[in-house]
Structures are given as C-alpha cells and as structure tokens.
PDB file of N, CA and C in Angstrom:
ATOM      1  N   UNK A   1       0.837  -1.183   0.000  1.00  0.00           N
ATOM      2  CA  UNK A   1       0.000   0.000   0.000  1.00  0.00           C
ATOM      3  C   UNK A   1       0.880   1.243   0.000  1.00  0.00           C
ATOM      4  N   UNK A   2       0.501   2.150   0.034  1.00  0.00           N
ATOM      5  CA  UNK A   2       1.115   3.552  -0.554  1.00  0.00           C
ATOM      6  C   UNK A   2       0.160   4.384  -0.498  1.00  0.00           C
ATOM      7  N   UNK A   3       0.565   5.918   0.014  1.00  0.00           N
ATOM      8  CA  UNK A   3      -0.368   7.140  -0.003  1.00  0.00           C
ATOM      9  C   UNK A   3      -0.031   8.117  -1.137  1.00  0.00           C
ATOM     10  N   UNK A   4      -1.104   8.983  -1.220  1.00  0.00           N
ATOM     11  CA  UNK A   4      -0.692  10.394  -1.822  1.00  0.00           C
ATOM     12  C   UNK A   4      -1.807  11.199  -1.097  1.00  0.00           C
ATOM     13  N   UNK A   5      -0.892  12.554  -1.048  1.00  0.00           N
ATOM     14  CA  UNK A   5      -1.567  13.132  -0.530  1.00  0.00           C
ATOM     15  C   UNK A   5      -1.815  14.711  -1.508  1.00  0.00           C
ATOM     16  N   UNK A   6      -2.656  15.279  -1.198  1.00  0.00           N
ATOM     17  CA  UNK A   6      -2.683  16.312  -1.931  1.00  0.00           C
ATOM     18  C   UNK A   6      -3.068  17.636  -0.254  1.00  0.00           C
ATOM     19  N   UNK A   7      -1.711  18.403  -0.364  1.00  0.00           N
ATOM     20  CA  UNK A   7      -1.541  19.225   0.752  1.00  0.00           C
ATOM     21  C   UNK A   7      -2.147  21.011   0.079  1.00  0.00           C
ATOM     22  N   UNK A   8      -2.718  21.729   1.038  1.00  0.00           N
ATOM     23  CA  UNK A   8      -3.450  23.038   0.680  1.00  0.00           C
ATOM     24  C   UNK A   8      -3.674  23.107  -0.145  1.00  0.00           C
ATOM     25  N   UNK A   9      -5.004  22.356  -0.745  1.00  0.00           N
ATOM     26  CA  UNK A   9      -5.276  22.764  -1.853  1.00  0.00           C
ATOM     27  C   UNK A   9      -6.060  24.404  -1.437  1.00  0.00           C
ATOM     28  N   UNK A  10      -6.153  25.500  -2.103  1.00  0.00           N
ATOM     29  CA  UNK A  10      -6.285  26.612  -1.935  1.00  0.00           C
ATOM     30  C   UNK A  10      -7.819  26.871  -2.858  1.00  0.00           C
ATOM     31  N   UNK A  11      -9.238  27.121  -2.281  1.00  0.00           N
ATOM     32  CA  UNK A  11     -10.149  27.315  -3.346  1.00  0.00           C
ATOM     33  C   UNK A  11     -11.307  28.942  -2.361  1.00  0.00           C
ATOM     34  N   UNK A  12     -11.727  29.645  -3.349  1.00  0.00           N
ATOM     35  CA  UNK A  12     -12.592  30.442  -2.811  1.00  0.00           C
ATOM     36  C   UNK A  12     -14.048  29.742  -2.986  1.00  0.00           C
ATOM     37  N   UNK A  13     -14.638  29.943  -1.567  1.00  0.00           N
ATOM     38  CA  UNK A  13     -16.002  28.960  -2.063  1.00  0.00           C
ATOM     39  C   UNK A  13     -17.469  29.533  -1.621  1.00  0.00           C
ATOM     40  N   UNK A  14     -18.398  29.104  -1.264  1.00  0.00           N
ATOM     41  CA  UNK A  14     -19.686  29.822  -0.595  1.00  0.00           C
ATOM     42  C   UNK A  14     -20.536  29.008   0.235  1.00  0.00           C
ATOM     43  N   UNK A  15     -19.677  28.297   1.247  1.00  0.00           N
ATOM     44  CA  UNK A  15     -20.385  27.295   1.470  1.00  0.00           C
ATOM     45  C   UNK A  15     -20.951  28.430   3.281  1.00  0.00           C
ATOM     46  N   UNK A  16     -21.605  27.813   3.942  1.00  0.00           N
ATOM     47  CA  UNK A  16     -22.228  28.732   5.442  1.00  0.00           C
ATOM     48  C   UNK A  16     -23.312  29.046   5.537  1.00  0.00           C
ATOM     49  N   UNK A  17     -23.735  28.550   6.758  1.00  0.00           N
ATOM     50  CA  UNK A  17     -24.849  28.859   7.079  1.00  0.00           C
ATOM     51  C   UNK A  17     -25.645  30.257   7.096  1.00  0.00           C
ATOM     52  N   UNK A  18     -24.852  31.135   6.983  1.00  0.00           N
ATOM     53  CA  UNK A  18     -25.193  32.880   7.648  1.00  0.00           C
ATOM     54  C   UNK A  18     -25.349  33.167   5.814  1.00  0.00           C
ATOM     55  N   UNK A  19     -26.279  34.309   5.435  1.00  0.00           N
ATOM     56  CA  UNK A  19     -26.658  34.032   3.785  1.00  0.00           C
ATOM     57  C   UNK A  19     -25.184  35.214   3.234  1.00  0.00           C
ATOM     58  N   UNK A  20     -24.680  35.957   3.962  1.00  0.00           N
ATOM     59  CA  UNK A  20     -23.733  36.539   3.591  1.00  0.00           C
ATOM     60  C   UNK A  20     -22.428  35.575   2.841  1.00  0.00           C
ATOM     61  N   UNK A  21     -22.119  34.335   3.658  1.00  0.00           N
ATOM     62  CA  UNK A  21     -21.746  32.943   3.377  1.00  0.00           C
ATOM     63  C   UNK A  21     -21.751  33.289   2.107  1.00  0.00           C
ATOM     64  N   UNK A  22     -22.819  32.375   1.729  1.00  0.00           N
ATOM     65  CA  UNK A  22     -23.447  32.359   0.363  1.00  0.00           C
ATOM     66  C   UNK A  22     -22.923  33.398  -0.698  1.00  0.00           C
ATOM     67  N   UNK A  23     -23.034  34.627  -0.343  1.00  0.00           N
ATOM     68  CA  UNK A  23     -23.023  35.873  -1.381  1.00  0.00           C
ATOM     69  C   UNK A  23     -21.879  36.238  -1.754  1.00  0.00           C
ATOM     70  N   UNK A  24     -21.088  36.346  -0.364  1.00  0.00           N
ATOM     71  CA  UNK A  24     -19.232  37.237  -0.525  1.00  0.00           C
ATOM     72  C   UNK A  24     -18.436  35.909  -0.517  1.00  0.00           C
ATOM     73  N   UNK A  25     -18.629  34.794   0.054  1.00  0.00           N
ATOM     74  CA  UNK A  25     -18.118  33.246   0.245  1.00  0.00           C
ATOM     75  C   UNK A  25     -16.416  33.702   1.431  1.00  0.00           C
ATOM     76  N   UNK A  26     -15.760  32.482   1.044  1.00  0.00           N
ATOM     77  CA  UNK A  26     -14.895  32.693   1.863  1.00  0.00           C
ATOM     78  C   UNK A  26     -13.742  31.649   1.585  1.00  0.00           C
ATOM     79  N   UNK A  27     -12.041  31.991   2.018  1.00  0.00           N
ATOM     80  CA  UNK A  27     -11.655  31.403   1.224  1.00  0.00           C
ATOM     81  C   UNK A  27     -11.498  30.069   1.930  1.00  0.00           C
ATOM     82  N   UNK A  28     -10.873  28.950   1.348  1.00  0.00           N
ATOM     83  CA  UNK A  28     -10.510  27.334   2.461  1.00  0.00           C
ATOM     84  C   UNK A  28      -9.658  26.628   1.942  1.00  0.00           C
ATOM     85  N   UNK A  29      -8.993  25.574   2.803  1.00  0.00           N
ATOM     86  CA  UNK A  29      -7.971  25.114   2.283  1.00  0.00           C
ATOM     87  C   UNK A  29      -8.565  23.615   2.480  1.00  0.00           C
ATOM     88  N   UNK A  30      -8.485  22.655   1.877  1.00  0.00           N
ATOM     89  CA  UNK A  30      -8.573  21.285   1.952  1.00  0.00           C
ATOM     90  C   UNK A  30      -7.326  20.385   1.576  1.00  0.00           C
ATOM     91  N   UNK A  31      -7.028  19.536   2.024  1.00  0.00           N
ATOM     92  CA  UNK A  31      -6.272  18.436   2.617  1.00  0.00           C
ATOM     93  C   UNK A  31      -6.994  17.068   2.062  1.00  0.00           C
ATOM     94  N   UNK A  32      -5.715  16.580   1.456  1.00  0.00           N
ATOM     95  CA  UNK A  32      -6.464  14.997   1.023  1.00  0.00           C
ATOM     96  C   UNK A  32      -5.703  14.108   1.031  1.00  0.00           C
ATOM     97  N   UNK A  33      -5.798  12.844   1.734  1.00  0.00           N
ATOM     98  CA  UNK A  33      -4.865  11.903   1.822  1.00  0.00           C
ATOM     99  C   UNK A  33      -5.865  10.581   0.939  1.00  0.00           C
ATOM    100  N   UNK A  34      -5.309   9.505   0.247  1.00  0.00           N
ATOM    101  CA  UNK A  34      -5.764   8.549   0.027  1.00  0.00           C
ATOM    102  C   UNK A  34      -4.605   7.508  -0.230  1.00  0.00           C
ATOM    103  N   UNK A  35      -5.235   6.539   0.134  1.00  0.00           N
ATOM    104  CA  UNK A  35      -4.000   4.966   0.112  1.00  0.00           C
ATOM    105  C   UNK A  35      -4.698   3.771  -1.140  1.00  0.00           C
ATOM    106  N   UNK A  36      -4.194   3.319  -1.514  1.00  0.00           N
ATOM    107  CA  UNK A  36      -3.735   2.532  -2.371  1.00  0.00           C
ATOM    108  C   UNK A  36      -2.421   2.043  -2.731  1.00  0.00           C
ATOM    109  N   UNK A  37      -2.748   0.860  -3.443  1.00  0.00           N
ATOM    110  CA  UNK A  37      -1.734  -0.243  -3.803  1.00  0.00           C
ATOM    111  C   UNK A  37      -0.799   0.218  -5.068  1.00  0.00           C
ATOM    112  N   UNK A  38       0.354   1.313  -4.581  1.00  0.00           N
ATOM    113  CA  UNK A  38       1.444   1.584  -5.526  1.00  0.00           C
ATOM    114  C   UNK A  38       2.545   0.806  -5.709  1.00  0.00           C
ATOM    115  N   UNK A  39       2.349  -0.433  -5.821  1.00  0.00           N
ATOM    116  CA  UNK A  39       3.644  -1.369  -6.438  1.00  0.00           C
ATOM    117  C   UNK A  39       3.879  -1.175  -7.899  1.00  0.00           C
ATOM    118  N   UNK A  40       2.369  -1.245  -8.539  1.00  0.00           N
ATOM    119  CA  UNK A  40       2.354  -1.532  -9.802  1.00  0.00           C
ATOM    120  C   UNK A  40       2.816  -0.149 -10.765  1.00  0.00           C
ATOM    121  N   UNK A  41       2.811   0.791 -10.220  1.00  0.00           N
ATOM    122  CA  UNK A  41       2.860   1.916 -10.740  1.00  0.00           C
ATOM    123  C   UNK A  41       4.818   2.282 -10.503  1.00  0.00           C
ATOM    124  N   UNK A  42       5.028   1.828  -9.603  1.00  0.00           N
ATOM    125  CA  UNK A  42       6.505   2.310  -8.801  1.00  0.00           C
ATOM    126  C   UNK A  42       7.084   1.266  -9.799  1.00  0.00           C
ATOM    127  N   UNK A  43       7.011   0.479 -10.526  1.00  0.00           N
ATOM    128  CA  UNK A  43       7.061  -0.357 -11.536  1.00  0.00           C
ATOM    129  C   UNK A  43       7.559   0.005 -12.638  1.00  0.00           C
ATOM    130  N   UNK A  44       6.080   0.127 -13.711  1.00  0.00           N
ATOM    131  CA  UNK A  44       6.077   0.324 -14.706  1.00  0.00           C
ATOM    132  C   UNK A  44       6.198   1.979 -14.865  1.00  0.00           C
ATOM    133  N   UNK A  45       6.412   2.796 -13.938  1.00  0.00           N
ATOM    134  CA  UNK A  45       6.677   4.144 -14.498  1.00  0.00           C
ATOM    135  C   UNK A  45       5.388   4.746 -14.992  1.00  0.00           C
ATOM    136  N   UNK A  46       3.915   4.455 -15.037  1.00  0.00           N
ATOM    137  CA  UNK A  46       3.007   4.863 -15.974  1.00  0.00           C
ATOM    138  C   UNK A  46       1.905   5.358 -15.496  1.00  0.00           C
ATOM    139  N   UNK A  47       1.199   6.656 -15.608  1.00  0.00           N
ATOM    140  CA  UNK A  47       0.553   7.358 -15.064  1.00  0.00           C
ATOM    141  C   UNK A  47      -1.043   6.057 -14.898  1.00  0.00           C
ATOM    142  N   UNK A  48      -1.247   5.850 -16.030  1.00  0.00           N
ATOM    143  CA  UNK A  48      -2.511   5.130 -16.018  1.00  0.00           C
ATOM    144  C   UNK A  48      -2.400   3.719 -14.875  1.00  0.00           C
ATOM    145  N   UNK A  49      -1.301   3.154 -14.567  1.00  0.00           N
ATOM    146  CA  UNK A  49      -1.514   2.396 -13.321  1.00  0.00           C
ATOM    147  C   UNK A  49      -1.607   3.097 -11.508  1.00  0.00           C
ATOM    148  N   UNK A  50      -1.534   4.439 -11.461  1.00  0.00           N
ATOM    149  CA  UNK A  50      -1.954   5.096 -10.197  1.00  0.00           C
ATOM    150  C   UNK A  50      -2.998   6.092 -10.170  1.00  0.00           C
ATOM    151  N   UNK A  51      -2.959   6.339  -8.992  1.00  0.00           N
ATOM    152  CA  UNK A  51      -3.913   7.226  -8.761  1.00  0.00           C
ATOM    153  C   UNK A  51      -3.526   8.560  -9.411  1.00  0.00           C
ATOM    154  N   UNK A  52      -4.530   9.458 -10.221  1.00  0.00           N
ATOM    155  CA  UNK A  52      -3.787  10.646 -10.931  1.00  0.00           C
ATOM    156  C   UNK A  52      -4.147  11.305 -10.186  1.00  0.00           C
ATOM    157  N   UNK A  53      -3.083  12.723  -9.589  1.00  0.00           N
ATOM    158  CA  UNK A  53      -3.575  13.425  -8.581  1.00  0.00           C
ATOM    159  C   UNK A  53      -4.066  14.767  -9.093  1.00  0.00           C
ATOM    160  N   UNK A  54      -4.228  14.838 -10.329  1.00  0.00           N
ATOM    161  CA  UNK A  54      -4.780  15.902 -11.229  1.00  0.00           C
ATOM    162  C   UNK A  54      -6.428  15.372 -10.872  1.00  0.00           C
ATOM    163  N   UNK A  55      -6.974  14.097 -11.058  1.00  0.00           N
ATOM    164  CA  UNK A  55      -7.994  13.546 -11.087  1.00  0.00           C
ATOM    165  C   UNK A  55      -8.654  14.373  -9.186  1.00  0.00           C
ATOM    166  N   UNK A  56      -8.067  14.092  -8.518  1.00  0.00           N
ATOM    167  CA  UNK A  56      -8.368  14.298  -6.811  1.00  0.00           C
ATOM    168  C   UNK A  56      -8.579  15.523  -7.138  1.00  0.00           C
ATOM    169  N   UNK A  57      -7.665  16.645  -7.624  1.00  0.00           N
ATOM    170  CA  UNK A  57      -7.493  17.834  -7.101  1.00  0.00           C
ATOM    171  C   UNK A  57      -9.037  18.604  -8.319  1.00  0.00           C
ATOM    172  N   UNK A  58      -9.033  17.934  -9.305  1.00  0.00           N
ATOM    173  CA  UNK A  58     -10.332  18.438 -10.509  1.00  0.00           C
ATOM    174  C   UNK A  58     -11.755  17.987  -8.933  1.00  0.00           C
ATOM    175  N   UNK A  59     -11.834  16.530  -8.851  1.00  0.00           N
ATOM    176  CA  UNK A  59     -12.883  16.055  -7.934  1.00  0.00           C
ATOM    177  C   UNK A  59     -13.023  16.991  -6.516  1.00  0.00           C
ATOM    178  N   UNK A  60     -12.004  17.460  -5.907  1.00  0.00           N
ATOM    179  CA  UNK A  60     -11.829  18.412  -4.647  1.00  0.00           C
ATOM    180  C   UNK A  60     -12.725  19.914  -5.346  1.00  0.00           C
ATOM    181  N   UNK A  61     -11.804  20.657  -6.407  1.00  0.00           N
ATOM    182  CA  UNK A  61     -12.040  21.601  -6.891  1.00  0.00           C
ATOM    183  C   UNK A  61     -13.533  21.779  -7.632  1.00  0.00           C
ATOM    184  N   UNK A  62     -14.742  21.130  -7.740  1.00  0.00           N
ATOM    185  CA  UNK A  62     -15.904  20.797  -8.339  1.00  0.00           C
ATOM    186  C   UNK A  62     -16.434  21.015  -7.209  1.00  0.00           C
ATOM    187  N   UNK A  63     -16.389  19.933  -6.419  1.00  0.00           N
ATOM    188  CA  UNK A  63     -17.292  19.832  -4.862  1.00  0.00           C
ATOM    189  C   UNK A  63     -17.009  21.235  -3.923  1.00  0.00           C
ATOM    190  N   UNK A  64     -16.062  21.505  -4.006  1.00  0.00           N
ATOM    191  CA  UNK A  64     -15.928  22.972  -3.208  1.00  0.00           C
ATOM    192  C   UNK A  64     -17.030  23.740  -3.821  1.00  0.00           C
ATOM    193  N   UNK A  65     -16.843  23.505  -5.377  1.00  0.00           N
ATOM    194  CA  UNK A  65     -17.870  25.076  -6.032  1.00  0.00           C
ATOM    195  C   UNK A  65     -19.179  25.007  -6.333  1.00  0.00           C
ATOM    196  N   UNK A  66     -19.837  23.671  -5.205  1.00  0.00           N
ATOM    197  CA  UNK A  66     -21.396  23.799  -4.873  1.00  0.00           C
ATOM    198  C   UNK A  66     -21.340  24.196  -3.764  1.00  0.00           C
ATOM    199  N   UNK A  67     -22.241  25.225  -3.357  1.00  0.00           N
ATOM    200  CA  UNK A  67     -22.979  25.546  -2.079  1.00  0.00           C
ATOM    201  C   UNK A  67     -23.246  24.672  -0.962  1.00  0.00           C
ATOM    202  N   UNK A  68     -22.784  24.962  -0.213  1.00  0.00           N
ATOM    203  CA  UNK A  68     -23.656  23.540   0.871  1.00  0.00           C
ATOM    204  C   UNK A  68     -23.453  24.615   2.517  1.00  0.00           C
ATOM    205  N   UNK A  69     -24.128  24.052   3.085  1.00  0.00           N
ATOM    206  CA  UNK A  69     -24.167  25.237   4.595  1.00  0.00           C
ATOM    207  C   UNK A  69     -23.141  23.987   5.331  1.00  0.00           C
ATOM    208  N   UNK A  70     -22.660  23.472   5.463  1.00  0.00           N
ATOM    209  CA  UNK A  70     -21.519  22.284   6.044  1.00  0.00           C
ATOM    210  C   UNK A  70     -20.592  21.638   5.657  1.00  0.00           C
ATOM    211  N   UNK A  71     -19.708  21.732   5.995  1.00  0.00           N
ATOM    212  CA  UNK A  71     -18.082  21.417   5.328  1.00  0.00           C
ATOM    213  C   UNK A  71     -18.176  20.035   5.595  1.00  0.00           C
ATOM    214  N   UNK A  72     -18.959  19.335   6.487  1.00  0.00           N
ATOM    215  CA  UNK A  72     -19.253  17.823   6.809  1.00  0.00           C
ATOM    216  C   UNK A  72     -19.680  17.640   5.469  1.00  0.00           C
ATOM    217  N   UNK A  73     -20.620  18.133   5.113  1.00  0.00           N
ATOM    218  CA  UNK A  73     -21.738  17.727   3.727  1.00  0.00           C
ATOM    219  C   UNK A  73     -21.002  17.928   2.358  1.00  0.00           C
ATOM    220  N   UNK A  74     -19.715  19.053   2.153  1.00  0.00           N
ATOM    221  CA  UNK A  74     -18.878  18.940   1.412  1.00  0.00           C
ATOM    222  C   UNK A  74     -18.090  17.769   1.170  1.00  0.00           C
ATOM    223  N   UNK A  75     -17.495  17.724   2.282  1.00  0.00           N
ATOM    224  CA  UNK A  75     -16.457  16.614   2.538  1.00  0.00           C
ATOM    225  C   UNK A  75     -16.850  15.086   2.248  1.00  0.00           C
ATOM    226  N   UNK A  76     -17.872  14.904   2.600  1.00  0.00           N
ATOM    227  CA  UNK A  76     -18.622  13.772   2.211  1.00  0.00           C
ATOM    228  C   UNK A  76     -18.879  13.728   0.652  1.00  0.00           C
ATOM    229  N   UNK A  77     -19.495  14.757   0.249  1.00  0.00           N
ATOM    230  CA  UNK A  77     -19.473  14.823  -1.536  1.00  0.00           C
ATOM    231  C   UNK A  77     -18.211  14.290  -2.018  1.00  0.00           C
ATOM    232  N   UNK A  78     -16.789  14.940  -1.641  1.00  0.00           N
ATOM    233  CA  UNK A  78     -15.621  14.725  -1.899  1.00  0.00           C
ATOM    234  C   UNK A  78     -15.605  12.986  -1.718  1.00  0.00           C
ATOM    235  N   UNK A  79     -15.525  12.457  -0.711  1.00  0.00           N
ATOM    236  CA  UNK A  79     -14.874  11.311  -0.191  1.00  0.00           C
ATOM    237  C   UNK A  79     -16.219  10.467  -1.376  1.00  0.00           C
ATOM    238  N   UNK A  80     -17.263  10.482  -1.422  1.00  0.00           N
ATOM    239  CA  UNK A  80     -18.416   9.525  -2.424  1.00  0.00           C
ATOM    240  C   UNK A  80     -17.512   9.818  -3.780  1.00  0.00           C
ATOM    241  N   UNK A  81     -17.325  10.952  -4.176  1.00  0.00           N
ATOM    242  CA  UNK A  81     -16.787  10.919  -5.694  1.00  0.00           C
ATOM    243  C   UNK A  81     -15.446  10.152  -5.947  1.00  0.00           C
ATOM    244  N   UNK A  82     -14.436  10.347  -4.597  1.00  0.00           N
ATOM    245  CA  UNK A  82     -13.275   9.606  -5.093  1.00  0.00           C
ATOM    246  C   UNK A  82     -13.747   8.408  -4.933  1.00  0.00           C
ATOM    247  N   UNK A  83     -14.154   7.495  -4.309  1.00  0.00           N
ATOM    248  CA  UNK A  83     -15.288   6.105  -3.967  1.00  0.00           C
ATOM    249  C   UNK A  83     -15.641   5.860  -5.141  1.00  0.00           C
ATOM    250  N   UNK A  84     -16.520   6.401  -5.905  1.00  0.00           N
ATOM    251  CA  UNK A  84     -17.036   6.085  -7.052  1.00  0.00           C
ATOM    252  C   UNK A  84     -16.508   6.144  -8.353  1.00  0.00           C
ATOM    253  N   UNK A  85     -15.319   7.143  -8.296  1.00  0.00           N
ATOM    254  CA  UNK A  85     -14.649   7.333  -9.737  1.00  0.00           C
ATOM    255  C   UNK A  85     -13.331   6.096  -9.969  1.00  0.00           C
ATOM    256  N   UNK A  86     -12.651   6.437  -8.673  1.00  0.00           N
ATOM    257  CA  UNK A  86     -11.353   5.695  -8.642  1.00  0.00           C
ATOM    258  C   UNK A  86     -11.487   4.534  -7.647  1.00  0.00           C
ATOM    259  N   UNK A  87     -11.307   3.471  -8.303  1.00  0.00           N
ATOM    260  CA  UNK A  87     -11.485   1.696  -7.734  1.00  0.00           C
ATOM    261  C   UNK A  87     -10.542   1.593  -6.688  1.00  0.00           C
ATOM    262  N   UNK A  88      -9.328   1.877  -7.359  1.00  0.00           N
ATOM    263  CA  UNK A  88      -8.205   1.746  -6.642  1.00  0.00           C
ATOM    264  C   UNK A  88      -8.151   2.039  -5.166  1.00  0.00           C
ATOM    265  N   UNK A  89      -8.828   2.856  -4.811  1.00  0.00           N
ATOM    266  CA  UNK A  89      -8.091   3.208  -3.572  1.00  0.00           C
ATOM    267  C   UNK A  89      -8.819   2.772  -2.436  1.00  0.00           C
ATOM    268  N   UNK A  90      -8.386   2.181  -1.328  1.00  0.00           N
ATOM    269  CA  UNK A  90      -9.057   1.470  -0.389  1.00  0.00           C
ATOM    270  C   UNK A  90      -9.899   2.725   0.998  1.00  0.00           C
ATOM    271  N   UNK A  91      -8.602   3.437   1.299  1.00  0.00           N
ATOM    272  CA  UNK A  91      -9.235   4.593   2.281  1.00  0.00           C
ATOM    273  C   UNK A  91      -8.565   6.312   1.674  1.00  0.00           C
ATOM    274  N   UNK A  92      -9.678   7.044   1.980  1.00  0.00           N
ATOM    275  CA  UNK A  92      -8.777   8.565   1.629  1.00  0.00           C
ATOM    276  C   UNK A  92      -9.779   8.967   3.242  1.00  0.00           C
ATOM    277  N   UNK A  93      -8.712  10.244   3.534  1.00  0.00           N
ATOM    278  CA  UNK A  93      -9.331  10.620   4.578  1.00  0.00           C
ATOM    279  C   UNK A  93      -9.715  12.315   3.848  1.00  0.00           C
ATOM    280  N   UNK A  94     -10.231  13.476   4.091  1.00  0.00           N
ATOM    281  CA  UNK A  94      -9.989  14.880   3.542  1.00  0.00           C
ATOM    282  C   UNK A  94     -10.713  15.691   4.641  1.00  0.00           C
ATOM    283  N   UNK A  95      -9.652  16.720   4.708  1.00  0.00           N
ATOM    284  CA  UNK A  95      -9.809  17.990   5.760  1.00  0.00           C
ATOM    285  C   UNK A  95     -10.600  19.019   5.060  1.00  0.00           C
ATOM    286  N   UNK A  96     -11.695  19.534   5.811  1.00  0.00           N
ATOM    287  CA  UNK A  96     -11.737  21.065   5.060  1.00  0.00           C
ATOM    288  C   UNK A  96     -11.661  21.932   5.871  1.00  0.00           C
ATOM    289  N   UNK A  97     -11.089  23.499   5.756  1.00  0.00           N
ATOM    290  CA  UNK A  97     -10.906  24.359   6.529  1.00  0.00           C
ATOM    291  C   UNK A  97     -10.967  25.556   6.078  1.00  0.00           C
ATOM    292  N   UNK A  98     -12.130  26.346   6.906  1.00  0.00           N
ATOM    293  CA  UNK A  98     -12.502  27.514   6.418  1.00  0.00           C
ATOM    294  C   UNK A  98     -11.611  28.858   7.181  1.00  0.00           C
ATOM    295  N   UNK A  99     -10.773  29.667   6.520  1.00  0.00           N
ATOM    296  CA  UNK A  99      -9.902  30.466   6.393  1.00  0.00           C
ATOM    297  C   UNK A  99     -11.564  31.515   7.027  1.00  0.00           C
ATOM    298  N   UNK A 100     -10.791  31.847   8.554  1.00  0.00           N
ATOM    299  CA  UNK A 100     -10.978  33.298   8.736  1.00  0.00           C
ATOM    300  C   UNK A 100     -12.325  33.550   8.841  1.00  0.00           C
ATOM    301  N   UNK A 101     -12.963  32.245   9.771  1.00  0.00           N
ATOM    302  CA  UNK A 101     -14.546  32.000   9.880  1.00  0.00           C
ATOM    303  C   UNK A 101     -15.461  33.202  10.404  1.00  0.00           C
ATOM    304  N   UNK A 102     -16.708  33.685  10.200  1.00  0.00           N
ATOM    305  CA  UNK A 102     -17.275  34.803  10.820  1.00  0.00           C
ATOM    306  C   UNK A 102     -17.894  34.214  12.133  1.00  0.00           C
ATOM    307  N   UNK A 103     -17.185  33.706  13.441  1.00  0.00           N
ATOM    308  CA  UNK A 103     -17.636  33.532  14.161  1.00  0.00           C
ATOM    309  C   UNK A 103     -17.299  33.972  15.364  1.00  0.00           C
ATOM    310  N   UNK A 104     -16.886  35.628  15.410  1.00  0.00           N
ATOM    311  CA  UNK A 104     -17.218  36.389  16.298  1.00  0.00           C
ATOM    312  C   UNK A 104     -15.380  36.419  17.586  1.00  0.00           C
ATOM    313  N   UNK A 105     -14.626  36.322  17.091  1.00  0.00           N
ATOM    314  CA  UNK A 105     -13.300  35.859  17.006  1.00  0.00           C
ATOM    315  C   UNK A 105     -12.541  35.783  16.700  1.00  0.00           C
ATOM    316  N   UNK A 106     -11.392  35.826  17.235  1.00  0.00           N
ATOM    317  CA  UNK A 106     -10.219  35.718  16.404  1.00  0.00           C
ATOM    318  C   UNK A 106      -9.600  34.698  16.177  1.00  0.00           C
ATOM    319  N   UNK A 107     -10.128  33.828  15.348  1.00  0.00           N
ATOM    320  CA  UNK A 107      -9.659  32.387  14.428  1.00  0.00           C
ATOM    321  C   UNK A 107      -9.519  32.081  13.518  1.00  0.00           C
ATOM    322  N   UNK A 108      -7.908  31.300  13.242  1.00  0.00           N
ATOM    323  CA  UNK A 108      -7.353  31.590  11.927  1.00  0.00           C
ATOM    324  C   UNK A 108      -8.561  30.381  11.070  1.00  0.00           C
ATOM    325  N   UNK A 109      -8.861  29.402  11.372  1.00  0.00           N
ATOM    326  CA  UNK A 109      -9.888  28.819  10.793  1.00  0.00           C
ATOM    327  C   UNK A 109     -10.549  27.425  11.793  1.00  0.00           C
ATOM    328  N   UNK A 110     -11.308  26.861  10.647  1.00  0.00           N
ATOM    329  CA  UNK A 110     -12.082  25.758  11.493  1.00  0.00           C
ATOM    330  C   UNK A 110     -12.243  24.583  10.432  1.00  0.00           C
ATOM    331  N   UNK A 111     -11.997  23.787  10.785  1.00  0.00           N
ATOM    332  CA  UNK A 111     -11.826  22.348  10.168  1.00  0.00           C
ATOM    333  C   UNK A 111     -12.511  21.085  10.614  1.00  0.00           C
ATOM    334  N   UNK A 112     -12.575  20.778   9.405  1.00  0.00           N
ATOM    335  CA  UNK A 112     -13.512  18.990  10.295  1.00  0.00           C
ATOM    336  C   UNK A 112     -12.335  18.221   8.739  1.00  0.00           C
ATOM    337  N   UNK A 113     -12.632  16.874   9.231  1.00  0.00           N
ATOM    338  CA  UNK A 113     -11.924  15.629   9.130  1.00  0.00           C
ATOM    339  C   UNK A 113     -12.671  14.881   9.405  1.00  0.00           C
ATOM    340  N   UNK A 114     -12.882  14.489   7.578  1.00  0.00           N
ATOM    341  CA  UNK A 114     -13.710  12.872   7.378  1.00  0.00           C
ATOM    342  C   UNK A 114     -12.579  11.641   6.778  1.00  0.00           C
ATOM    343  N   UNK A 115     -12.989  10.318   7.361  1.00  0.00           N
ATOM    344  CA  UNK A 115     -12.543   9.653   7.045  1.00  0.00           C
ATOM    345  C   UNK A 115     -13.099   7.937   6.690  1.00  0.00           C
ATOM    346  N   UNK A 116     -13.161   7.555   5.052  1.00  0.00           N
ATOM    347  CA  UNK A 116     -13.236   6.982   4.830  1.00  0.00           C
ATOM    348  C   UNK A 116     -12.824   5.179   4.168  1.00  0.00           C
ATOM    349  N   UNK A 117     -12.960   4.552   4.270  1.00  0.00           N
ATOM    350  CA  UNK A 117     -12.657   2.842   3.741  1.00  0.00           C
ATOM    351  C   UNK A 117     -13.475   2.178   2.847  1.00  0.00           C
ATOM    352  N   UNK A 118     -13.174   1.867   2.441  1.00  0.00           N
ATOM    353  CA  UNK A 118     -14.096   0.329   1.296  1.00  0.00           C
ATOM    354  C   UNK A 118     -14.137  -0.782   2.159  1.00  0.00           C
TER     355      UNK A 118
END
C-alpha cells in the first residue's frame, strides 16, 4: 500500500450557514490523503496504473464550487466521488478548513476531518 496526498489545496467557495456565506463566500484550504496499492505503478513508471492526482485535485475543486451550509456535507461529496470514480483506492481521509470564519473571534480557521474505507 502507498499514499498520496494532496496538501493546501487553496479554493474560494460559498459554502455557510449565515446568507452573507453564500453571497461574498470565503476562502478554504482542503487536505487529502488517500491509500492505495502503488507497487504496480513504482514499476512500470506509468501514469494510467496510479492514482492521478490531477484527477483528486479536478474532484476536490468541483465539490468545493457547490454551495452547501456544512463542510461535513462537502467533505462527504468529496470522499463519495473519489469512492465512485477511482477503484483503486481502499481509504482517503480529507480535511476542510474555512480560512478566517465569521464567528465572532479571532480564528485563523475551522476544520472537520472525514474519514473513509471500502
């Protein structure tokens, strides 16, 4: 087995409960780890036997740019699409974290962490 990870990915999005959320959005960083079986690839040298991490970061970058009032309910979109697109991979876990939350404070952000298996 073998990971990749895809570190800050950087996206502006509109996800929040408060409708301002919605309108001005806000920016976030997401985090993606997934494991699979890289023998075959550490091998033959060839993109089409691994996981493409262009593929994660297109699937991350889509799901950010629907609306949703919960980064749980994001994150979950995320973790079903890599599930369903790419066979390969047994568990990915993915962070999301909202940069500079309006919640009355001074916090650099707030994050949840889902984690999934086959």
């Amino acid at each position: 087995m073998g990971e990749i990870k895809l570190n800050n990915i950087r996206v502006h999005a509109w996800h929040g409960c408060l409708k301002e959320e919605s309108i001005i959005g806000s920016d976030y960083r997401v985090d993606l780890s997934v494991s699979a079986d890289l023998s075959k690839p550490s091998i033959s040298d060839s993109l089409s036997d691994t996981v493409d991490y262009v593929h994660l970061n297109n699937i991350v970058k889509e799901e950010m740019a629907i609306k949703s009032k919960l980064l749980e309910h994001v994150a979950k979109r995320i973790l079903n699409r890599i599930f369903s697109e790419i066979e390969t991979i047994s568990d990915a876990e993915v962070s999301v974290s909202k940069i500079n939350p309006p919640i009355g404070g001074d916090v650099e952000s707030v994050s949840i962490k889902m984690k999934y298996s086959r």
